[in-house]
C-alpha atoms as a PDB file:
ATOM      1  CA  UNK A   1      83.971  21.739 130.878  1.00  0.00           C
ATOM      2  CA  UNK A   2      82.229  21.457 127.526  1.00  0.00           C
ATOM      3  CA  UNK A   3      81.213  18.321 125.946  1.00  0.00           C
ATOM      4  CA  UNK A   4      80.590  18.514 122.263  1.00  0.00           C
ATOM      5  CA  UNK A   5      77.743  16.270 120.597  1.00  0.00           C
ATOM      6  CA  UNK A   6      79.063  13.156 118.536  1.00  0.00           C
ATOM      7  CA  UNK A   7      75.497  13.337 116.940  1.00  0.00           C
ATOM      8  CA  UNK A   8      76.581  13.164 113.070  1.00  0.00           C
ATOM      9  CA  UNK A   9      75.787  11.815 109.883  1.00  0.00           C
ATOM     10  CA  UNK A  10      76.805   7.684 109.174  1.00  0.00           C
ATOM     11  CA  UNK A  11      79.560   6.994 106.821  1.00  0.00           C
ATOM     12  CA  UNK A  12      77.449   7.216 103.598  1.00  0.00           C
ATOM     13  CA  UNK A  13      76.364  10.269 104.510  1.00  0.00           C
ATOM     14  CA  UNK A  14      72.997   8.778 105.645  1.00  0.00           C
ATOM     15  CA  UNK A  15      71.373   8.730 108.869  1.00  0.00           C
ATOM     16  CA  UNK A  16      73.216   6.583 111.096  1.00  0.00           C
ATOM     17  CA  UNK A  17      71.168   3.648 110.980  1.00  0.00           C
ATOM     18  CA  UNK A  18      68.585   3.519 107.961  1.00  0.00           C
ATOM     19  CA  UNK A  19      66.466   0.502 110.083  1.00  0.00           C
ATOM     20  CA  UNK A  20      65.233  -2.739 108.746  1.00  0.00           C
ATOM     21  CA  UNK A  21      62.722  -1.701 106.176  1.00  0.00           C
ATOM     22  CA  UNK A  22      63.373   0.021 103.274  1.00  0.00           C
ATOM     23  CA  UNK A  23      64.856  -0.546  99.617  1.00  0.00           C
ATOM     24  CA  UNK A  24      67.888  -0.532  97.956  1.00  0.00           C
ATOM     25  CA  UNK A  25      68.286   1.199  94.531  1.00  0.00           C
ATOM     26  CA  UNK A  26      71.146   0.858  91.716  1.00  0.00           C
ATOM     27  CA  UNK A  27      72.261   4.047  90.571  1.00  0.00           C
ATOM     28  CA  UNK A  28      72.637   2.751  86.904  1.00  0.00           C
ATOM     29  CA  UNK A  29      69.521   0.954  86.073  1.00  0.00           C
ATOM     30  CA  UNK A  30      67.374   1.698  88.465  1.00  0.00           C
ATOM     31  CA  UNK A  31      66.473  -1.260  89.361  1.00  0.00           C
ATOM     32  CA  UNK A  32      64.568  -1.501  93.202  1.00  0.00           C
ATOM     33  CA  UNK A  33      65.109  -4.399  95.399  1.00  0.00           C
ATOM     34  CA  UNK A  34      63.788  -5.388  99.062  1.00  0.00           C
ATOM     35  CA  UNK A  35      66.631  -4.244 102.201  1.00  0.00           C
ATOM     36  CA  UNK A  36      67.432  -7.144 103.340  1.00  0.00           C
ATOM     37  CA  UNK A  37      67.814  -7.221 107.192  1.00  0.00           C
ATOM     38  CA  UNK A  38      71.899  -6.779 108.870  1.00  0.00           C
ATOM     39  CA  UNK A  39      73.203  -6.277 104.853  1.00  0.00           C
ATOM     40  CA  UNK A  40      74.314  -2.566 104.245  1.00  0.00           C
ATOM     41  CA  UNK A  41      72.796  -1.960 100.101  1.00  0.00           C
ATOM     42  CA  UNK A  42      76.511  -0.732  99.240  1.00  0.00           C
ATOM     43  CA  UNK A  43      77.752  -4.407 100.051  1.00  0.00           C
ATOM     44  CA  UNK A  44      75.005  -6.131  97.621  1.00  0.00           C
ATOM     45  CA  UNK A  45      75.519  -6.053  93.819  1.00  0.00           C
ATOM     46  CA  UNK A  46      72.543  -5.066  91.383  1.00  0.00           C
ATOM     47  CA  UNK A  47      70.449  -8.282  90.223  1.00  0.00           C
ATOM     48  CA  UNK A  48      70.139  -6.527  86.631  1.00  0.00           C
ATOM     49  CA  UNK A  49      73.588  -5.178  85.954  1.00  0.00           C
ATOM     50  CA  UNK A  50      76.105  -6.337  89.220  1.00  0.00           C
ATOM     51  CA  UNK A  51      76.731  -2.446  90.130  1.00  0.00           C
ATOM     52  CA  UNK A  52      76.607  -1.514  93.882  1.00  0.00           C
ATOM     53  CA  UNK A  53      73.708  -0.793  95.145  1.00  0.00           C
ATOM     54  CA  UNK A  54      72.610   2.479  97.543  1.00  0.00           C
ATOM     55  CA  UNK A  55      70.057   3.307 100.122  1.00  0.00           C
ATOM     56  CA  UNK A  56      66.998   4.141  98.877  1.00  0.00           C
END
């Protein structure tokens, strides 16, 4: 019997968990903001311009 690994990539393409620290980045004006702890950066909105935000 062969058991495969379920080891892969989160659904952002990411590691699976990123962790608490960090920074989230808009990819239209650059703008940098502080990860805030148990909210994924794609659900918050850009301070500067309201675009989703990624994973820095």
């Amino acid at each position: 019997m062969v058991f495969l690994s379920r080891q892969g990539r989160g659904r952002m393409g990411g590691s699976k968990a990123a962790g608490p620290a960090g920074s989230c980045k808009c990819p239209k004006c650059g703008k940098t903001v502080k990860h805030q702890v148990g909210i994924p950066c794609y659900q918050q909105n850009c301070p500067k311009c309201g675009t989703k935000m990624v994973r820095k």
